[in-house]
C-alpha atoms as a PDB file:
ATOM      1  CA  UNK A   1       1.762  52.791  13.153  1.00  0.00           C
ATOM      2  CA  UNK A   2       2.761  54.359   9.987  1.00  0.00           C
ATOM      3  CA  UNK A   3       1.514  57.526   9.280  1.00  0.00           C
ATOM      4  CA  UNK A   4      -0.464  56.526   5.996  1.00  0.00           C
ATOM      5  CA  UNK A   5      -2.456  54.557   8.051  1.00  0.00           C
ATOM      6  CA  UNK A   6      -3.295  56.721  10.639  1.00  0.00           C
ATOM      7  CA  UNK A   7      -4.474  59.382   8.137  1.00  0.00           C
ATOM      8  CA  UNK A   8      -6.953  56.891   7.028  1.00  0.00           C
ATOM      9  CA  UNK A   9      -8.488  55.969  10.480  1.00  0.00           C
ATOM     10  CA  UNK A  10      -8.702  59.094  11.403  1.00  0.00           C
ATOM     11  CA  UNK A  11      -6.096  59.456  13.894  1.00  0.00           C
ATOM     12  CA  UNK A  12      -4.321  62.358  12.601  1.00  0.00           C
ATOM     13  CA  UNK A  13      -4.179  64.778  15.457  1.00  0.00           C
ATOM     14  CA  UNK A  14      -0.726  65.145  16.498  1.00  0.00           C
ATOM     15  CA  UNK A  15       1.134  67.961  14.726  1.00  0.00           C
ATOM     16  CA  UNK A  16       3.989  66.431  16.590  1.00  0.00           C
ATOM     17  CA  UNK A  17       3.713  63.504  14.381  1.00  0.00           C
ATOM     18  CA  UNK A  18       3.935  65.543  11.052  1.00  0.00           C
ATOM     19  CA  UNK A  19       7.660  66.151  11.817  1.00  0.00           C
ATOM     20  CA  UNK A  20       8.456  62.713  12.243  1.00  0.00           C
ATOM     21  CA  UNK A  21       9.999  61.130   9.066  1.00  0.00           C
ATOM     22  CA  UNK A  22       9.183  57.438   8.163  1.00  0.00           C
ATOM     23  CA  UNK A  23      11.302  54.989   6.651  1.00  0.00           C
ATOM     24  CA  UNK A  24      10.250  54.001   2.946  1.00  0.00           C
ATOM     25  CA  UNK A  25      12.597  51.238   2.198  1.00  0.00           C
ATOM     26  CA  UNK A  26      12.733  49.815  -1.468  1.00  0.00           C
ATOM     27  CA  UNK A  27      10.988  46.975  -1.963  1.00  0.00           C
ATOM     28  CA  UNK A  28      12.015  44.005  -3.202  1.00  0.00           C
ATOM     29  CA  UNK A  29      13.746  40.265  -3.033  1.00  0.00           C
ATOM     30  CA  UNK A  30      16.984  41.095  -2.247  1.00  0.00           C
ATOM     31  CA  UNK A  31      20.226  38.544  -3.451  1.00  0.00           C
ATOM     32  CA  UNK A  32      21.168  35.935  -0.618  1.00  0.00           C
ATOM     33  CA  UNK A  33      24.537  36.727   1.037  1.00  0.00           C
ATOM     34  CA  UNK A  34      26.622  34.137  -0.839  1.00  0.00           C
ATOM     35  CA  UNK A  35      27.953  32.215   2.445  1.00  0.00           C
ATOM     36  CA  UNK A  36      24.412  30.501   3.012  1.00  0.00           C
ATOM     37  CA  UNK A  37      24.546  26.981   3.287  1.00  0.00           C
ATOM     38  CA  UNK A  38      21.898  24.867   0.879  1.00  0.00           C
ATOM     39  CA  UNK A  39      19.232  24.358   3.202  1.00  0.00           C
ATOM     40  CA  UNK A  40      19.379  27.822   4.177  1.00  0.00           C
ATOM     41  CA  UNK A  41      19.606  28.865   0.339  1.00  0.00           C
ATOM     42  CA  UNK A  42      16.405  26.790   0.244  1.00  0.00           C
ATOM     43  CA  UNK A  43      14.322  28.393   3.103  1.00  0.00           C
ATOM     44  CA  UNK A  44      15.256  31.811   1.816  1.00  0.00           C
ATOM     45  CA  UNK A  45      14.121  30.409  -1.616  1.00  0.00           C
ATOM     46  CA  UNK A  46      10.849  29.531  -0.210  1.00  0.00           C
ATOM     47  CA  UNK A  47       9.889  32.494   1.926  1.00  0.00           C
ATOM     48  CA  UNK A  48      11.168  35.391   0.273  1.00  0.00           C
ATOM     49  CA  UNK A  49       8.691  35.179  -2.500  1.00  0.00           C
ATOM     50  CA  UNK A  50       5.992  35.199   0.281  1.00  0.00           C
ATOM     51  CA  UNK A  51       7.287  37.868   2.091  1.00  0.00           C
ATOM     52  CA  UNK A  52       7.678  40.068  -0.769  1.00  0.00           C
ATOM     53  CA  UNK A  53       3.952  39.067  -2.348  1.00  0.00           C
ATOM     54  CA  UNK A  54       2.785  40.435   0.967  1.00  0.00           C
ATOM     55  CA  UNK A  55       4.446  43.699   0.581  1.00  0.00           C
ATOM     56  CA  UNK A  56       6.874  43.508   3.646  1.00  0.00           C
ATOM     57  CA  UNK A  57      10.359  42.634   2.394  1.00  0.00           C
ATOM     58  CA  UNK A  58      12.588  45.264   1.044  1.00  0.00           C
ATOM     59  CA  UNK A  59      16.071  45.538   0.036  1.00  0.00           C
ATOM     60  CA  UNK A  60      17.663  46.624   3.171  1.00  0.00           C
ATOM     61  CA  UNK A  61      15.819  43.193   5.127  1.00  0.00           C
ATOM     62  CA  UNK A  62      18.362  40.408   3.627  1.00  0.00           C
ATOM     63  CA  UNK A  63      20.763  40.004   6.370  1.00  0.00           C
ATOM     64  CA  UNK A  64      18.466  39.667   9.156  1.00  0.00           C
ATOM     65  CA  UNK A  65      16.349  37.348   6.664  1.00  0.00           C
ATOM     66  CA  UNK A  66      19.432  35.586   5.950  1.00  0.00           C
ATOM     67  CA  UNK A  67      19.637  35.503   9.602  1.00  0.00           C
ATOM     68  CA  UNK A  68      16.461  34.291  10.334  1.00  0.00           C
ATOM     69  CA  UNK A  69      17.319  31.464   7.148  1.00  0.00           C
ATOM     70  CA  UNK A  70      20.233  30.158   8.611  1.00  0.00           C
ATOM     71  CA  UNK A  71      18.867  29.773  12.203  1.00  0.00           C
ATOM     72  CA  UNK A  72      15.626  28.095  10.768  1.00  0.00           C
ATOM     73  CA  UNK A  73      18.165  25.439   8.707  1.00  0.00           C
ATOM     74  CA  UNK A  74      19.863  24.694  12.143  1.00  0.00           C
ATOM     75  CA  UNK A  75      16.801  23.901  13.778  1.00  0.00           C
ATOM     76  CA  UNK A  76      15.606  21.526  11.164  1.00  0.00           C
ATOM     77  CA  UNK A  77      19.582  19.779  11.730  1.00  0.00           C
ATOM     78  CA  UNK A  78      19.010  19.320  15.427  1.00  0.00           C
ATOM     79  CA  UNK A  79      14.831  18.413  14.706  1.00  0.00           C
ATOM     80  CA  UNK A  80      16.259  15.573  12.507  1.00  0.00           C
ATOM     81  CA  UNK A  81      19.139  14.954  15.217  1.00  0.00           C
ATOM     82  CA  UNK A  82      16.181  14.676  17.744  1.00  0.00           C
ATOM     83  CA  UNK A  83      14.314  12.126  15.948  1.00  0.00           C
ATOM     84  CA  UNK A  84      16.636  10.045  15.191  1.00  0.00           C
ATOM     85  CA  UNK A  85      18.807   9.928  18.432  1.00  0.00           C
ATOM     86  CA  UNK A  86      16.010  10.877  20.878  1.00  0.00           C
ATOM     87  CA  UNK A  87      16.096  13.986  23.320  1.00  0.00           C
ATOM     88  CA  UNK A  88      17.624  12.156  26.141  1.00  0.00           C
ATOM     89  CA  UNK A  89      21.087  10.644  26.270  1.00  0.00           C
ATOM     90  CA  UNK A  90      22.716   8.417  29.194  1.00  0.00           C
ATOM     91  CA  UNK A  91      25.108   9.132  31.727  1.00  0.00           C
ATOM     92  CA  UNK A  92      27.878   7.136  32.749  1.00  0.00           C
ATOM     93  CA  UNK A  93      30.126   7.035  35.494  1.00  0.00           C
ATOM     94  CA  UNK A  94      33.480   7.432  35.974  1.00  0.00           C
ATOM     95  CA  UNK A  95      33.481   3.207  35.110  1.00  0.00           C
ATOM     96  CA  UNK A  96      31.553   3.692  32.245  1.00  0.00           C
ATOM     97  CA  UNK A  97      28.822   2.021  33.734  1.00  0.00           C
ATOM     98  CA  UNK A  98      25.307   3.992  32.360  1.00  0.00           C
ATOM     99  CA  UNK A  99      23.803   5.799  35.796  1.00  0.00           C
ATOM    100  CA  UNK A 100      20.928   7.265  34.094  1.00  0.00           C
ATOM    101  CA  UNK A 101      19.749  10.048  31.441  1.00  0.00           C
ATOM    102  CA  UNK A 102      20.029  13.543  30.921  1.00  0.00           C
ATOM    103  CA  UNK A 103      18.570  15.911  28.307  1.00  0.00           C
ATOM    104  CA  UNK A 104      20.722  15.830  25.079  1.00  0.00           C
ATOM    105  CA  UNK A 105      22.406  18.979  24.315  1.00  0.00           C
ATOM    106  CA  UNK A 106      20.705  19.143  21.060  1.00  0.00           C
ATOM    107  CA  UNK A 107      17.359  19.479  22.726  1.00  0.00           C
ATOM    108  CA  UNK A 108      18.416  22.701  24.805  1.00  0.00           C
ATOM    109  CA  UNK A 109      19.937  24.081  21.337  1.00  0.00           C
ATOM    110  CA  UNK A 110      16.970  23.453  19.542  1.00  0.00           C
ATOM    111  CA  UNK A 111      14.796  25.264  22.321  1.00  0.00           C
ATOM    112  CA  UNK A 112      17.192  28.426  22.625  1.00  0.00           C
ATOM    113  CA  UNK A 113      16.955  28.165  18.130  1.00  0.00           C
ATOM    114  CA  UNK A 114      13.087  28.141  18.620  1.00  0.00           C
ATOM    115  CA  UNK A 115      12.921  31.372  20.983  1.00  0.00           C
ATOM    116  CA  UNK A 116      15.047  33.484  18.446  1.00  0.00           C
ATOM    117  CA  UNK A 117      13.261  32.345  15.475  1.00  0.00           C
ATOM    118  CA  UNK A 118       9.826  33.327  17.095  1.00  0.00           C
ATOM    119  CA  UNK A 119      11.249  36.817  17.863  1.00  0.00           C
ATOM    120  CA  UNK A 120      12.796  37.557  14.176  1.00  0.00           C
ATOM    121  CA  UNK A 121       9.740  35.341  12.837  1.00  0.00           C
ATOM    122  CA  UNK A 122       7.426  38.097  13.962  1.00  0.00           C
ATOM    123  CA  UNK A 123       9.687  40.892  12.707  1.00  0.00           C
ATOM    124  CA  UNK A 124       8.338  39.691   9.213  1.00  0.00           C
ATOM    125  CA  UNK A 125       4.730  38.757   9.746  1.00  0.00           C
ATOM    126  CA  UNK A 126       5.330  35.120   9.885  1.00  0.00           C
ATOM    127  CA  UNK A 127       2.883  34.187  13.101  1.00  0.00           C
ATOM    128  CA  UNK A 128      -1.018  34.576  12.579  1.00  0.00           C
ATOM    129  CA  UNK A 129      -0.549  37.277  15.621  1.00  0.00           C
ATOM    130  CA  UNK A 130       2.040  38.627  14.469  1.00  0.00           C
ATOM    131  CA  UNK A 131       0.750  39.238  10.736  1.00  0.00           C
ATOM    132  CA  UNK A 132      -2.214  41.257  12.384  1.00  0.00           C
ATOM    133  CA  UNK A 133       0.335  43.927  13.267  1.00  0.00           C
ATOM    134  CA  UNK A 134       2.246  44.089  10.325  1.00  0.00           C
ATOM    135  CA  UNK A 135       1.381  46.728   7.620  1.00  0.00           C
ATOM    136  CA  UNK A 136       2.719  46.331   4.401  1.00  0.00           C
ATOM    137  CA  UNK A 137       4.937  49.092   2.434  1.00  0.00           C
ATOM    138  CA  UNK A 138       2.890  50.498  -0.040  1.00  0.00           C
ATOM    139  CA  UNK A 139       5.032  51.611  -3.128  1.00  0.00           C
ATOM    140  CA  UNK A 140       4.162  52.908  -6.206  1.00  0.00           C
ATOM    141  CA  UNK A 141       0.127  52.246  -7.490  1.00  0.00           C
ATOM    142  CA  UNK A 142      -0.987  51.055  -4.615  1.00  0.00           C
ATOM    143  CA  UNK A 143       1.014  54.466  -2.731  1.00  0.00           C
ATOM    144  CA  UNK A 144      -0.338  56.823  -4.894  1.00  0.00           C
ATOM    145  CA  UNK A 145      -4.028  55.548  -4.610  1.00  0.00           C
ATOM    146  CA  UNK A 146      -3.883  55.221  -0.757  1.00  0.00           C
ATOM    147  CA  UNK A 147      -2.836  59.076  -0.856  1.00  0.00           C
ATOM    148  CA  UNK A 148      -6.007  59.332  -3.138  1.00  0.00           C
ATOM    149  CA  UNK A 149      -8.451  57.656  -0.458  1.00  0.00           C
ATOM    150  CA  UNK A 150      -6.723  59.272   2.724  1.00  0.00           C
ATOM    151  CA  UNK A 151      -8.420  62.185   1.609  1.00  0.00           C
ATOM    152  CA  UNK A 152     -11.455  61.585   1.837  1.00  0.00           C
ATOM    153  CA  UNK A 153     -11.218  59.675   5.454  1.00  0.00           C
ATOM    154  CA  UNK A 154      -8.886  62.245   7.052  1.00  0.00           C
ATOM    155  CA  UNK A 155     -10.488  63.431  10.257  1.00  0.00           C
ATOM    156  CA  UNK A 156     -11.302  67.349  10.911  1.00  0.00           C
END
């Protein structure tokens, strides 16, 4: 929990926890790396301006967006895969006489794609639970008045 915050709950007791130095990043939308393919060019298009409205995205955050971009546009390739091909393909024999079905590859891809994206999807706030643990950088104004307030809610 960053330390701004705890000043103004009230949870300020730990002179421990004045000696610890937090991380203020710069904020900002940072330049996608220039290898991303279009649809990832597009997701990272689309969310970035979110992410940075809602005071979470700095600078330093664009590879492991551009990460989290590039996995997303892979899973929406094997989704359309999926749906066109099915999630089940058919197994032959040594003849090549069909013997029955087995998932399709692209099913257990898009599965493994889905568990990564969750865990780097919460890393920014992008799940409803996830966005009620995420507290936004405060830079500049909105800094400088939160300073004002802890004041005046500091405990003791």
């Amino acid at each position: 929990m960053p330390t701004a915050i705890l000043k103004l709950r009230g949870h300020w007791h730990s002179k421990a926890r004045e000696a610890e130095a937090e991380m203020t990043p710069v904020l900002g939308i940072p330049d996608p790396p220039a290898n991303m393919g279009k649809k990832a060019l597009e997701i990272w298009k689309y969310i970035t301006p979110q992410l940075h409205n809602s005071g979470v995205l700095a600078y330093m955050d664009r590879d492991v967006l551009a990460l989290y971009c590039k996995l997303t546009a892979e899973w929406w390739k094997l989704d359309k895969w999926l749906n066109a091909n099915g999630s089940v393909v058919p197994v032959h024999d040594k003849d090549g006489n069909e013997v029955g079905f087995e998932e399709a590859p692209q099913w257990k891809q898009k599965f493994k794609l889905t568990d990564m994206l969750l865990k780097l999807a919460r890393e920014f706030g992008l799940t409803p639970s996830a966005r009620s643990r995420i507290q936004p950088i405060l830079s500049g104004a909105d800094a400088e008045e939160q300073k004002k307030h802890s004041k005046f809610f500091a405990s003791g």
